[in-house]
Protein backbone atom coordinates (compact mmCIF):
# COMPACT_ATOMS: atom_id res chain seq x y z
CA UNK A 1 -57.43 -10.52 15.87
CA UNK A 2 -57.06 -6.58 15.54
CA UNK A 3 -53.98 -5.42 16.01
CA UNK A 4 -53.75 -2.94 19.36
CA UNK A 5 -50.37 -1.55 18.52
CA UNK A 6 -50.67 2.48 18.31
CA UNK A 7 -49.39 3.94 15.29
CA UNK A 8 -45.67 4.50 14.81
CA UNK A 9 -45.19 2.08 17.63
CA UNK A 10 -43.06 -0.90 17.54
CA UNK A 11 -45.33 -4.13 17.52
CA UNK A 12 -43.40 -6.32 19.30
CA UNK A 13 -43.90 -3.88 22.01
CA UNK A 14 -46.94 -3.50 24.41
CA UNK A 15 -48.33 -0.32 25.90
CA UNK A 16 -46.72 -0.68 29.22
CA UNK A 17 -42.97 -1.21 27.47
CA UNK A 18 -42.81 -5.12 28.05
CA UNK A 19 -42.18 -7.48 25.15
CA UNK A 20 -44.77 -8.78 23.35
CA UNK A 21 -43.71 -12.43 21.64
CA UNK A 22 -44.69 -12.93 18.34
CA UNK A 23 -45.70 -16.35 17.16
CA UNK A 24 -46.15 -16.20 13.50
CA UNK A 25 -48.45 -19.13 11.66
CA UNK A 26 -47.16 -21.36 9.21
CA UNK A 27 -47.36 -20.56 5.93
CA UNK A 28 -47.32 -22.05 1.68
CA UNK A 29 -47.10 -20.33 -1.19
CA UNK A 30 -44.74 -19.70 -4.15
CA UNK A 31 -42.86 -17.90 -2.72
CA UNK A 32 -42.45 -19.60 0.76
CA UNK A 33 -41.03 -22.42 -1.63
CA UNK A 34 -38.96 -20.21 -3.52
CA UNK A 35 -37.32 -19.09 0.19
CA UNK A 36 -37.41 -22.41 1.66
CA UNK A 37 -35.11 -23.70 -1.87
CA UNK A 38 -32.84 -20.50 -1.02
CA UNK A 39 -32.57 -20.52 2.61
CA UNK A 40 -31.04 -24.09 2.78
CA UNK A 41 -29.03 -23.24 -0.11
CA UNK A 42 -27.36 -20.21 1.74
CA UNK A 43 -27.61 -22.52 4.57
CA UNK A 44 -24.97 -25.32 2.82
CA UNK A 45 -23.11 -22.87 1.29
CA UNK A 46 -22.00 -21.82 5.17
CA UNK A 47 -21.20 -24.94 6.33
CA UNK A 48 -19.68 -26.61 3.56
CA UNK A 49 -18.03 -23.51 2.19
CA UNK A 50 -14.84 -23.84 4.67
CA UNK A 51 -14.49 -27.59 3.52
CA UNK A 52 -13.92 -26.59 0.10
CA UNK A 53 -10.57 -26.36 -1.56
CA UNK A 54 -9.72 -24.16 -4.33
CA UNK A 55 -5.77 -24.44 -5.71
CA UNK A 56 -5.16 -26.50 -2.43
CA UNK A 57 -6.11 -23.72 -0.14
CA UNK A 58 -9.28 -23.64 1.81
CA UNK A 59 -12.07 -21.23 0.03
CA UNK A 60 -12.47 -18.89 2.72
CA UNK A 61 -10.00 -18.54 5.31
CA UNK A 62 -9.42 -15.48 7.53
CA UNK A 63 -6.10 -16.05 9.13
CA UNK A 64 -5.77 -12.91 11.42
CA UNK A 65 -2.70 -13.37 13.35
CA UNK A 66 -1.09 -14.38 10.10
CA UNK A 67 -2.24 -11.56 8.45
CA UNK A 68 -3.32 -13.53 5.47
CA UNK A 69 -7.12 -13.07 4.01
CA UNK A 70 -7.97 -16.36 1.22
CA UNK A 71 -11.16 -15.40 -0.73
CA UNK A 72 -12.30 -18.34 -3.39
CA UNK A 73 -8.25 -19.46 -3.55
CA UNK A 74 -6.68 -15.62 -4.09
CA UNK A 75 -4.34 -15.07 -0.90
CA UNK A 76 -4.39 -11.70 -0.12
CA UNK A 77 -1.91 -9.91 1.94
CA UNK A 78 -1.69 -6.73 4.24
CA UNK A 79 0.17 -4.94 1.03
CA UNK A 80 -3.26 -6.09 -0.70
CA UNK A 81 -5.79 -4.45 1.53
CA UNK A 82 -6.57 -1.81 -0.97
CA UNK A 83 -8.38 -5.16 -2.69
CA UNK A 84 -10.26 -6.03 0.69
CA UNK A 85 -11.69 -2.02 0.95
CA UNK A 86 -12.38 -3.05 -3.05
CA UNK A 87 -14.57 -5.73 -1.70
CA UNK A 88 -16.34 -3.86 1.32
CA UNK A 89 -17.03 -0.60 -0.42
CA UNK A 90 -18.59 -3.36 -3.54
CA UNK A 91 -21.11 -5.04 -1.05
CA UNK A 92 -21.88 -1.42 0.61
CA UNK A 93 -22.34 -0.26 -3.12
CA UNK A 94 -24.45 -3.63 -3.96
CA UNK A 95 -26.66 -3.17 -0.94
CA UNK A 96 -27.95 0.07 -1.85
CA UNK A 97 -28.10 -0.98 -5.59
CA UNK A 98 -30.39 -3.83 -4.80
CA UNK A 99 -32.42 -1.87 -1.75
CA UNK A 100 -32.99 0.80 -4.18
CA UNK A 101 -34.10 -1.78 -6.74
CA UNK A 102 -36.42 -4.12 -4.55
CA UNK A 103 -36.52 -2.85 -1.25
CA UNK A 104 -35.52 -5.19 1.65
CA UNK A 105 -34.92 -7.88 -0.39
CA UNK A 106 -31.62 -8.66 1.47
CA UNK A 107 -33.86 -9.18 4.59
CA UNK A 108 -36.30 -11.70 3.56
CA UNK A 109 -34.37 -13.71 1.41
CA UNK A 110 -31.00 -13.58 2.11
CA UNK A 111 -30.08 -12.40 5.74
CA UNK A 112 -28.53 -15.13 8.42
CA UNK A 113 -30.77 -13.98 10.72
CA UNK A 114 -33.76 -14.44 8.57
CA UNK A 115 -32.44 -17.68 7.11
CA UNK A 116 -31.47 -19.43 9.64
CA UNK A 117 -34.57 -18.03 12.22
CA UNK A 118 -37.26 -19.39 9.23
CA UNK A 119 -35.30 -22.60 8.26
CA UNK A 120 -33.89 -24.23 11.22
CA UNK A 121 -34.93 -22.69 14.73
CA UNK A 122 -38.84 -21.97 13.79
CA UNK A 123 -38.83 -25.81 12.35
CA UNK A 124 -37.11 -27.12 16.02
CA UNK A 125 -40.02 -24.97 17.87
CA UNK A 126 -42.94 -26.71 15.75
CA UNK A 127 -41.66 -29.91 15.66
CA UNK A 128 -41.24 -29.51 19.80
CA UNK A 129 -43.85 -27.56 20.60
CA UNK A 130 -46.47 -27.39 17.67
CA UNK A 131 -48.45 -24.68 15.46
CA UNK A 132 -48.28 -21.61 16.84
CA UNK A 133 -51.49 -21.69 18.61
CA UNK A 134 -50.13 -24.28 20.75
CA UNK A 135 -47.12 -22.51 21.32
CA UNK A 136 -49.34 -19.25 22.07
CA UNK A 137 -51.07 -21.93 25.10
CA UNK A 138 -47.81 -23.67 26.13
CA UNK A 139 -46.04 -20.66 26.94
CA UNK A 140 -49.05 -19.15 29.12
CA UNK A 141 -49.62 -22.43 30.53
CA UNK A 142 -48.12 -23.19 34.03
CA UNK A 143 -45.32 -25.30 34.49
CA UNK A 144 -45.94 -29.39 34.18
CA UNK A 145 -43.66 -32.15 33.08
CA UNK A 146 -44.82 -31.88 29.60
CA UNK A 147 -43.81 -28.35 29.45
CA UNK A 148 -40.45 -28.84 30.96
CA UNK A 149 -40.08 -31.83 28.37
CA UNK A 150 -40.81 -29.68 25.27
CA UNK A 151 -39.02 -26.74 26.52
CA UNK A 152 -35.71 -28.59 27.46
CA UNK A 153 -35.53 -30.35 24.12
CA UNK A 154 -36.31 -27.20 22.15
CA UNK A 155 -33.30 -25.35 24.03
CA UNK A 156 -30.76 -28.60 24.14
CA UNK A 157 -31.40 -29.01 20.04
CA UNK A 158 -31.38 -24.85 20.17
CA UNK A 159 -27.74 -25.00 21.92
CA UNK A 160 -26.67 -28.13 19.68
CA UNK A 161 -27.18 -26.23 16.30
CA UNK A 162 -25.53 -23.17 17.91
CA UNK A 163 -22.04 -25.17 18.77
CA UNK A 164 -22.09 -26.77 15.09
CA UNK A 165 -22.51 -23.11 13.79
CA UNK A 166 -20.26 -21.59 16.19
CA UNK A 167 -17.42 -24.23 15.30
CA UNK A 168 -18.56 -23.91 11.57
CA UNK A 169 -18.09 -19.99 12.00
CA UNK A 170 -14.55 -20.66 13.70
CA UNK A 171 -13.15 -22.76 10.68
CA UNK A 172 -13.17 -19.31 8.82
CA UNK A 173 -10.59 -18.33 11.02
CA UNK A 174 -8.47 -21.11 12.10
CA UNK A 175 -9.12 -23.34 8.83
CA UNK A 176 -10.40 -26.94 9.27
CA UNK A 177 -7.17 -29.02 9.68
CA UNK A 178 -6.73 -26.86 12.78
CA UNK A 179 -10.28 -27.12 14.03
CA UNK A 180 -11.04 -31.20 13.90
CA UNK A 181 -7.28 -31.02 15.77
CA UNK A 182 -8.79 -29.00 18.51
CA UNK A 183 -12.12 -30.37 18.72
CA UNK A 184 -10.70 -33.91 20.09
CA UNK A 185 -8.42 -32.13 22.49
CA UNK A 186 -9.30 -30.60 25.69
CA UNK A 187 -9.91 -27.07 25.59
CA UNK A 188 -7.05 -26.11 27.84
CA UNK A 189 -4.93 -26.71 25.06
CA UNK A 190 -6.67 -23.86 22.89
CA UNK A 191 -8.46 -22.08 25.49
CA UNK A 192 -8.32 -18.72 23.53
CA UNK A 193 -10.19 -19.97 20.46
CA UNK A 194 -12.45 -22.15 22.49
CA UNK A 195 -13.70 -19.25 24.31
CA UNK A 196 -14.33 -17.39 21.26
CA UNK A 197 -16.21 -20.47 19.62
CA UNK A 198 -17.96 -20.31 23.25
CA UNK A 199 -18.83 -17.06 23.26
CA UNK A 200 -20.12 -16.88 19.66
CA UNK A 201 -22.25 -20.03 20.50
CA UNK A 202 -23.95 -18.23 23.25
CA UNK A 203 -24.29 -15.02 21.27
CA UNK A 204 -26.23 -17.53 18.74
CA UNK A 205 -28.12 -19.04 21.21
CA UNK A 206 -29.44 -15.61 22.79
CA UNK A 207 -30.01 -14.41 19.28
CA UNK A 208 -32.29 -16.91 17.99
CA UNK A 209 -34.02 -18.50 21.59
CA UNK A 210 -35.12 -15.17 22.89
CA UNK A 211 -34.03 -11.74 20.82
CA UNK A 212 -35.39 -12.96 17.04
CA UNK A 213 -37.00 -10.33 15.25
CA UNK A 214 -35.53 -7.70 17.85
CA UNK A 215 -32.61 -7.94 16.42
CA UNK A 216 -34.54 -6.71 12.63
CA UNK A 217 -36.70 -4.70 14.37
CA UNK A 218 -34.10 -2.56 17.09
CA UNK A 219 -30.43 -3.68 16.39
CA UNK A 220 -29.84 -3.90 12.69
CA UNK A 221 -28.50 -0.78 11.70
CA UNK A 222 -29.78 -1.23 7.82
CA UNK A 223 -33.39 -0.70 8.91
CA UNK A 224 -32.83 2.42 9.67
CA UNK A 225 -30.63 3.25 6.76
CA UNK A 226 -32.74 1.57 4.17
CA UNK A 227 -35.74 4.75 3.73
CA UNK A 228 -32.69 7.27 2.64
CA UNK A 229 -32.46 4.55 -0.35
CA UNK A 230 -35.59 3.68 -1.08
CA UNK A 231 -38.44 6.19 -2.95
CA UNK A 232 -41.97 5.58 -4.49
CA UNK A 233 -40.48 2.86 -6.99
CA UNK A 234 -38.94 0.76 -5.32
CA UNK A 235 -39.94 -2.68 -5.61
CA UNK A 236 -41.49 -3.48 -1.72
CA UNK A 237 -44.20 -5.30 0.00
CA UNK A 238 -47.01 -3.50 -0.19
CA UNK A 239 -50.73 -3.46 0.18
CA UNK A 240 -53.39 -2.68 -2.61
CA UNK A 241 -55.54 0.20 -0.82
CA UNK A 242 -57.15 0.83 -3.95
CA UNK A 243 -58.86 -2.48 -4.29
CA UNK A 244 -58.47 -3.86 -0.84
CA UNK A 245 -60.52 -0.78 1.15
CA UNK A 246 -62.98 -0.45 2.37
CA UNK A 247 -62.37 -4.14 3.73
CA UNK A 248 -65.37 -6.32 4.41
CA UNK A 249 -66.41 -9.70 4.83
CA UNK A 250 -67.14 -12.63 2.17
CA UNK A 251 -70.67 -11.86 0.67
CA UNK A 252 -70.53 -7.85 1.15
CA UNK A 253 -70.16 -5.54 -1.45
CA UNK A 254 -67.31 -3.78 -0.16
CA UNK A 255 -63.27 -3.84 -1.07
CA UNK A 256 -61.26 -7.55 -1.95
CA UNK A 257 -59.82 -7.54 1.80
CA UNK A 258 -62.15 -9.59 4.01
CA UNK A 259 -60.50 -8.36 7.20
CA UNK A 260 -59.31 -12.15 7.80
CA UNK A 261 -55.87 -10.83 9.54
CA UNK A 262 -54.17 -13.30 8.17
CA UNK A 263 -51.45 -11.56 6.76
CA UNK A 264 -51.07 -10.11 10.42
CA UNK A 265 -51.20 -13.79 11.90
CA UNK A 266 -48.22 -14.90 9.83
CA UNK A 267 -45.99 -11.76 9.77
CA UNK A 268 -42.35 -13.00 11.76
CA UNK A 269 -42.35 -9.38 13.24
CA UNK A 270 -46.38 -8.71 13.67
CA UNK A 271 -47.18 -6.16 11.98
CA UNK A 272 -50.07 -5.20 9.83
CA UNK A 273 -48.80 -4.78 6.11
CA UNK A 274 -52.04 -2.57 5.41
CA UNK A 275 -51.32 -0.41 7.65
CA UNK A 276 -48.83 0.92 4.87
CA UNK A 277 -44.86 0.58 4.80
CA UNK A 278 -43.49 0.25 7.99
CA UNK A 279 -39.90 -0.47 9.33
CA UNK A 280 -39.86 -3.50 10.81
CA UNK A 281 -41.17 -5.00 7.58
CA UNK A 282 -38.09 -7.39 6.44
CA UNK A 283 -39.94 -8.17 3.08
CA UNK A 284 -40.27 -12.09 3.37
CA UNK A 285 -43.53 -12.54 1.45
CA UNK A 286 -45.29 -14.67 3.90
CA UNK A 287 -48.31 -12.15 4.07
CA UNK A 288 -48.28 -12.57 0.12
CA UNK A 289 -48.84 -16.28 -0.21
CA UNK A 290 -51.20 -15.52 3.51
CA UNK A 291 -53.30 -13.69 1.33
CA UNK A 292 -53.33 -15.31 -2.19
CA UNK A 293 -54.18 -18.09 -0.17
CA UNK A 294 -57.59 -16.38 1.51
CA UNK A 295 -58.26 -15.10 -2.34
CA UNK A 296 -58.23 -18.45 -3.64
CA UNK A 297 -60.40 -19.72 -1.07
CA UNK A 298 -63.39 -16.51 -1.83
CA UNK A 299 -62.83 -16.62 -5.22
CA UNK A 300 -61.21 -13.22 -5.39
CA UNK A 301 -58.06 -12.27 -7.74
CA UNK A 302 -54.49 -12.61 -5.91
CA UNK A 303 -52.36 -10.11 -6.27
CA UNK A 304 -53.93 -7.72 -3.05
CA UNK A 305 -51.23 -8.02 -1.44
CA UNK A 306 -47.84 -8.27 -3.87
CA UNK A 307 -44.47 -7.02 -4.64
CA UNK A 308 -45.04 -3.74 -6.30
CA UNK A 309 -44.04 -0.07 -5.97
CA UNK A 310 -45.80 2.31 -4.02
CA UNK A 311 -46.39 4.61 -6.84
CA UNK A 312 -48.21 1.73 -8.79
CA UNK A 313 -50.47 0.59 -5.74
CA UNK A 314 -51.99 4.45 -5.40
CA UNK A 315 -52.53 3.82 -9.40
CA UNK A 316 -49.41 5.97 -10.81
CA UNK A 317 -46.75 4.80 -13.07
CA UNK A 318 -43.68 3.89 -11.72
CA UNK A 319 -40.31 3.91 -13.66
CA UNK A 320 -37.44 1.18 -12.98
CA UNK A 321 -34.74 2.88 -13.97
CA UNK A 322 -34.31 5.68 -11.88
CA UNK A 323 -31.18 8.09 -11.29
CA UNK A 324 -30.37 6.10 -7.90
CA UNK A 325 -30.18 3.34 -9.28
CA UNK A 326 -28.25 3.77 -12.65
CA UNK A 327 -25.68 5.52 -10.31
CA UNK A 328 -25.36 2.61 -8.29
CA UNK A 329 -25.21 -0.14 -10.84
CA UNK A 330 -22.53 2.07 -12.56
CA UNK A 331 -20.63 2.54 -9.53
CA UNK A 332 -21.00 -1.42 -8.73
CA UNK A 333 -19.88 -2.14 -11.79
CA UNK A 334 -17.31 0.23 -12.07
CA UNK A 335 -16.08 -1.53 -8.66
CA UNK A 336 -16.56 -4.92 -9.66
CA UNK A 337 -14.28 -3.92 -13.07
CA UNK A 338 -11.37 -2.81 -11.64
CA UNK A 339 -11.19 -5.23 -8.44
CA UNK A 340 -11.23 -8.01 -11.01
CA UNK A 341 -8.70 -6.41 -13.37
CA UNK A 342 -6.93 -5.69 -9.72
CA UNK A 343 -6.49 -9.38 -8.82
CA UNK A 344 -6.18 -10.86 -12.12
CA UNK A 345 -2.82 -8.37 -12.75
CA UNK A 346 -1.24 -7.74 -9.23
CA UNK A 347 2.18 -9.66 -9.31
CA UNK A 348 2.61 -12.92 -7.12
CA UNK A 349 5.88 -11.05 -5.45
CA UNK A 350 6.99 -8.07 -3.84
CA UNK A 351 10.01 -6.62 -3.14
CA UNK A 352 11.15 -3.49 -0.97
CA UNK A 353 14.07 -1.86 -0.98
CA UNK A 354 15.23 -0.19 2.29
CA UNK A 355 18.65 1.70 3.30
CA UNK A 356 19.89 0.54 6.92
CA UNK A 357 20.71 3.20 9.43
CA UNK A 358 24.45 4.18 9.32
CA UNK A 359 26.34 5.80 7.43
CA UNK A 360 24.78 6.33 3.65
CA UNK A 361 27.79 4.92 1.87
CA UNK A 362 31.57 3.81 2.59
CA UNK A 363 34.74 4.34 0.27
CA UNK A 364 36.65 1.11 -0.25
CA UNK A 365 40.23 1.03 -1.64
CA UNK A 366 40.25 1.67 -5.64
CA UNK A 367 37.93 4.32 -5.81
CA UNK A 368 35.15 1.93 -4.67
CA UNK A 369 31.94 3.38 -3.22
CA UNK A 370 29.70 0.75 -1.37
CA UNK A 371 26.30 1.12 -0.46
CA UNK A 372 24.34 -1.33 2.16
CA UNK A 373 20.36 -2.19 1.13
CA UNK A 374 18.27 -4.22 3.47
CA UNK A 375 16.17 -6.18 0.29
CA UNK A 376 12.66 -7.62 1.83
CA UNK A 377 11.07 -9.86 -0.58
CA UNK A 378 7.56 -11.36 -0.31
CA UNK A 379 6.45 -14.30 -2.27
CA UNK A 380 2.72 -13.65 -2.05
CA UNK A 381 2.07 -16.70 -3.84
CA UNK A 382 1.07 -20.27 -1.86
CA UNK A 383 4.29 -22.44 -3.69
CA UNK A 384 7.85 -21.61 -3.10
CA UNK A 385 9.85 -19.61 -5.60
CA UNK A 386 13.32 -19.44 -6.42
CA UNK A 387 13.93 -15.48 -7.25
CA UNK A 388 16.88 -14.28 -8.73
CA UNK A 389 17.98 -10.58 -8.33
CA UNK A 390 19.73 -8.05 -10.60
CA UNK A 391 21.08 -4.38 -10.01
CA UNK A 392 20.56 -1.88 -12.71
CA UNK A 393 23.14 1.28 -12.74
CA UNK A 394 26.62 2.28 -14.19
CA UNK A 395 28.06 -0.55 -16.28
CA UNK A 396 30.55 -1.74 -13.92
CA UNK A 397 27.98 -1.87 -11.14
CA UNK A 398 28.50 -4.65 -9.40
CA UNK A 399 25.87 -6.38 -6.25
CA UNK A 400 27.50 -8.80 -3.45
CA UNK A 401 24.90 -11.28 -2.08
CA UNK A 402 25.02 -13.97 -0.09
CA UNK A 403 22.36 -16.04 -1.69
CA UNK A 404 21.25 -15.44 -5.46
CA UNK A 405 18.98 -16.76 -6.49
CA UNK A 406 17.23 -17.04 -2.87
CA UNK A 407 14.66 -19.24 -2.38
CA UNK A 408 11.50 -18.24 -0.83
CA UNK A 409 8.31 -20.00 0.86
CA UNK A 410 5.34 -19.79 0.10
CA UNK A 411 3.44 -16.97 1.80
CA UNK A 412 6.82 -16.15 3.22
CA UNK A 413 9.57 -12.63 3.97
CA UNK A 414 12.46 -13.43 3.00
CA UNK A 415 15.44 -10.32 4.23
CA UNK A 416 18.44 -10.27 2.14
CA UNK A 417 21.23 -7.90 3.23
CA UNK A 418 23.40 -6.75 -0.09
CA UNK A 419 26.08 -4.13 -0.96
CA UNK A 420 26.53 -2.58 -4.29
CA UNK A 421 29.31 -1.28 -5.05
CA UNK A 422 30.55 1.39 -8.15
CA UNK A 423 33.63 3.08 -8.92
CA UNK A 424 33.35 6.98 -7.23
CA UNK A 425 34.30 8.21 -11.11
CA UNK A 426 30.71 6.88 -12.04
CA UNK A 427 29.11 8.83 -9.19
CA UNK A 428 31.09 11.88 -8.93
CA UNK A 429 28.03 14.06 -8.97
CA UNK A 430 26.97 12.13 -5.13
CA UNK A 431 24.01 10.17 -6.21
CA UNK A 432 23.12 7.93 -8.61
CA UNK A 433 19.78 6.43 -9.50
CA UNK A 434 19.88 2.65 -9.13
CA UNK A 435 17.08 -0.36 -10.11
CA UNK A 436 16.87 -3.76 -8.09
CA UNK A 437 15.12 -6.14 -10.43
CA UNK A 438 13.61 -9.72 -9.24
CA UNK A 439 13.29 -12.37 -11.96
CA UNK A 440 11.69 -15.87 -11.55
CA UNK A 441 13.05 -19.15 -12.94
CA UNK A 442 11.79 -18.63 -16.71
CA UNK A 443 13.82 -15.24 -16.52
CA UNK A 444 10.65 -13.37 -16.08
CA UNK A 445 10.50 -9.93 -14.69
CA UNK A 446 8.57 -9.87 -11.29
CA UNK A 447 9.92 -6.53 -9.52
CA UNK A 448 11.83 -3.66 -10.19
CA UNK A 449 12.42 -0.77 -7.07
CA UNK A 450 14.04 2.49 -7.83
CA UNK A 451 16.46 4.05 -5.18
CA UNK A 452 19.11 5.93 -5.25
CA UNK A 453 22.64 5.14 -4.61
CA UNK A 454 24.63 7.45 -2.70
CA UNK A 455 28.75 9.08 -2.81
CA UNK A 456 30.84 11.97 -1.83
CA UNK A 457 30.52 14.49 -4.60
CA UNK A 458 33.32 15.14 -6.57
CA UNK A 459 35.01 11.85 -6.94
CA UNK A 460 38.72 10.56 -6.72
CA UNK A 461 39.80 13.11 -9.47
CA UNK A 462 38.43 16.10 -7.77
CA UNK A 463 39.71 14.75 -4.23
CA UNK A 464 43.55 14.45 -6.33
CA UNK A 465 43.59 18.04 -7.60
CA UNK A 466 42.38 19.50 -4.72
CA UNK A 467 45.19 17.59 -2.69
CA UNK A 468 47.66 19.17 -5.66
CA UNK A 469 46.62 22.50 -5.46
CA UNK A 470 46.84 22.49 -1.65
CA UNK A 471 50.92 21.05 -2.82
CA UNK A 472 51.33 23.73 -5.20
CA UNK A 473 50.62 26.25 -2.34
């Protein structure tokens, strides 16, 4: 079964520019195994993920309209997003770290797309339709009952699995109280998030019925990122040319590669792994335990092909760490450092201090100058809080509330409207540097805003002897 893709084109793609479908044979190994024990791992972790409840809020839960982002029971806030970039930048910074490391690792082992293509559609086309030889004759067969049968019951299963992930993928979003509410309802009632949960099923659907490895192969924009990180030791999927060529047959004195094409036969995006490193290899392994397999069987060492570095397959050294990739891991863990020390110190409430437009101050009776502050306090914790707030100044400053303490909810603004008022002697120079403080029940300091509190310069004694010089004359 020789391969008649040219070089440097796409295999999944035929000389006259149609698409060629790729039906990859089953595979064992170690590392098949190995996958098969992460894939439904990663698998679980995605479904049951949402159900799980960490300080009485759901694990994950992206609450867009609310603005609110939980991550493993931390609430994070719009005034938090600065820990969200943390995050993003951390699993851009991880991705090259590990690519740089081992290559498309990602890819084979870890990647939806891989995960749930090996572990749950490519086991609903076998168990409907057989190896992939029968497959290879159903699908060029003409169209019969039997056909119709298999086909409708691989697609109905197909659309089944994409709904439960769909829904699955919309309890991130909504949270699951709110989802098993709108599942037994009729969709009028929700018809905005039921489209979306539509739409995302369908997307599914087309994904994994009919684009597949397309999707690796033309769409994902890390294949064509991933050679700017990757050099000659990186850790990769590669074939051993010195002891594999010249390839021959069992009983010929020529290289360990008998030219069986298995490794081609089982490859999920068909290509020929000794034809050297390619781009639409994802670097699942199956041509590794393909091929340890037909060693076993001629009594030839495994290993030909392996996870190894290009430099050490042409017969050079190769060197782990690198200067790629002790910049990464210090920049990873640099991240990881300080969006831990981030979380585990930012304070559970906010407070911000704004001055209403108007007039800056007013001058009461006495000598009093009042100022108006709008006080907007955010209790970004998930229990309700009783805060109690304090003004810092001149000693005979002196704040008028309406509530204090003020009790906040959970997750909730709370806008206070206060005046502060000092006597004009103390601010005679026309402004006056001023703390608002917020203190929880235990008398512990949460906040503390600056501003500035604002007069007519001079103050009442000026105002007097200019009014009895202006006598005198």
């Amino acid at each position: 079964m020789a391969s008649a893709t040219p070089p440097g084109a796409l295999t999944t793609i035929d000389e006259s520019g149609n698409r060629r479908w790729v039906y990859p044979a089953a595979v064992r190994g170690l590392f098949m195994r190995w996958r098969k024990i992460i894939g439904y791992f990663v698998i679980a972790v995605f479904f049951v993920l949402p159900w799980i409840r960490i300080g009485g809020q759901q694990a994950i839960l992206i609450q867009i309209p609310e603005r609110r982002f939980i991550i493993l029971g931390q609430v994070f806030w719009p005034q938090d997003v600065f820990y969200l970039v943390f995050l993003v930048i951390g699993a851009a910074i991880a991705l090259f770290f590990f690519t740089a490391l081992a290559g498309r690792v990602w890819c084979g082992w870890l990647c939806p797309q891989t995960v749930f293509m090996e572990e749950i559609f490519r086991k609903i086309e076998e168990w409907t339709e057989g190896g992939h030889l029968a497959r290879r004759r159903l699908d060029a067969a003409p169209m019969s009952l039997n056909k119709a049968a298999r086909k409708t019951t691989k697609h109905a299963l197909y659309l089944l699995f994409s709904a439960l992930v769909s829904n699955t993928f919309l309890a991130y979003f909504i949270g699951t109280e709110r989802l098993l509410t709108w599942m037994v309802s009729p969709p009028a009632a929700h018809w905005t998030a039921f489209l979306f949960m539509a739409v995302i099923m369908l997307a599914f659907y087309f994904d994994f019925a009919w684009f597949r490895e397309q999707f690796c192969v033309v769409l994902c924009p890390y294949a064509r990122f991933q050679a700017v990180l990757t050099d000659q030791h990186t850790l990769q999927v590669g074939y051993d040319v010195v002891r594999g060529e010249p390839r021959g047959k069992k009983g010929q004195v020529e290289g360990d590669c008998v030219n069986c094409f298995k490794c081609v036969a089982v490859c999920p995006t068909g290509i020929d792994i000794r034809d050297g490193y390619q781009l639409e290899c994802i670097g699942c392994a199956r041509c590794i335990d393909a091929c340890d397999e037909i060693m076993t069987q001629v009594g030839r060492p495994k290993g030909l092909i392996r996870y190894d570095s290009l430099a050490r397959l042409t017969g050079e050294t190769t060197a782990i760490l690198r200067p790629r990739v002790v910049i990464y891991s210090a920049l990873l863990l640099g991240l990881l450092v300080a969006f831990f020390w981030g979380v585990g110190t930012r304070p559970q409430m906010d407070l911000n201090v704004v001055r209403p437009a108007g007039d800056p101050y007013s001058v009461l009776s006495g000598g009093i100058v009042s100022n108006h502050f709008s006080l907007l306090l955010f209790n970004k914790s998930a229990e309700a809080h009783n805060y109690r707030i304090a003004v810092t100044g001149p000693t005979p400053t002196r704040m008028i509330a309406p509530l204090n303490p003020v009790a906040v909810a959970g997750g909730e603004h709370q806008r206070m409207e206060v005046f502060v008022n000092i006597p004009w002697d103390y601010v005679n120079e026309g402004r006056y540097p001023i703390r608002f403080q917020v203190y929880d029940q235990d008398n512990l300091l949460l906040a503390d805003r600056a501003t500035m509190f604002l007069a007519p310069r001079g103050g009442p004694a000026h105002e007097r002897r200019e009014h009895e010089s202006r006598d005198d004359d």
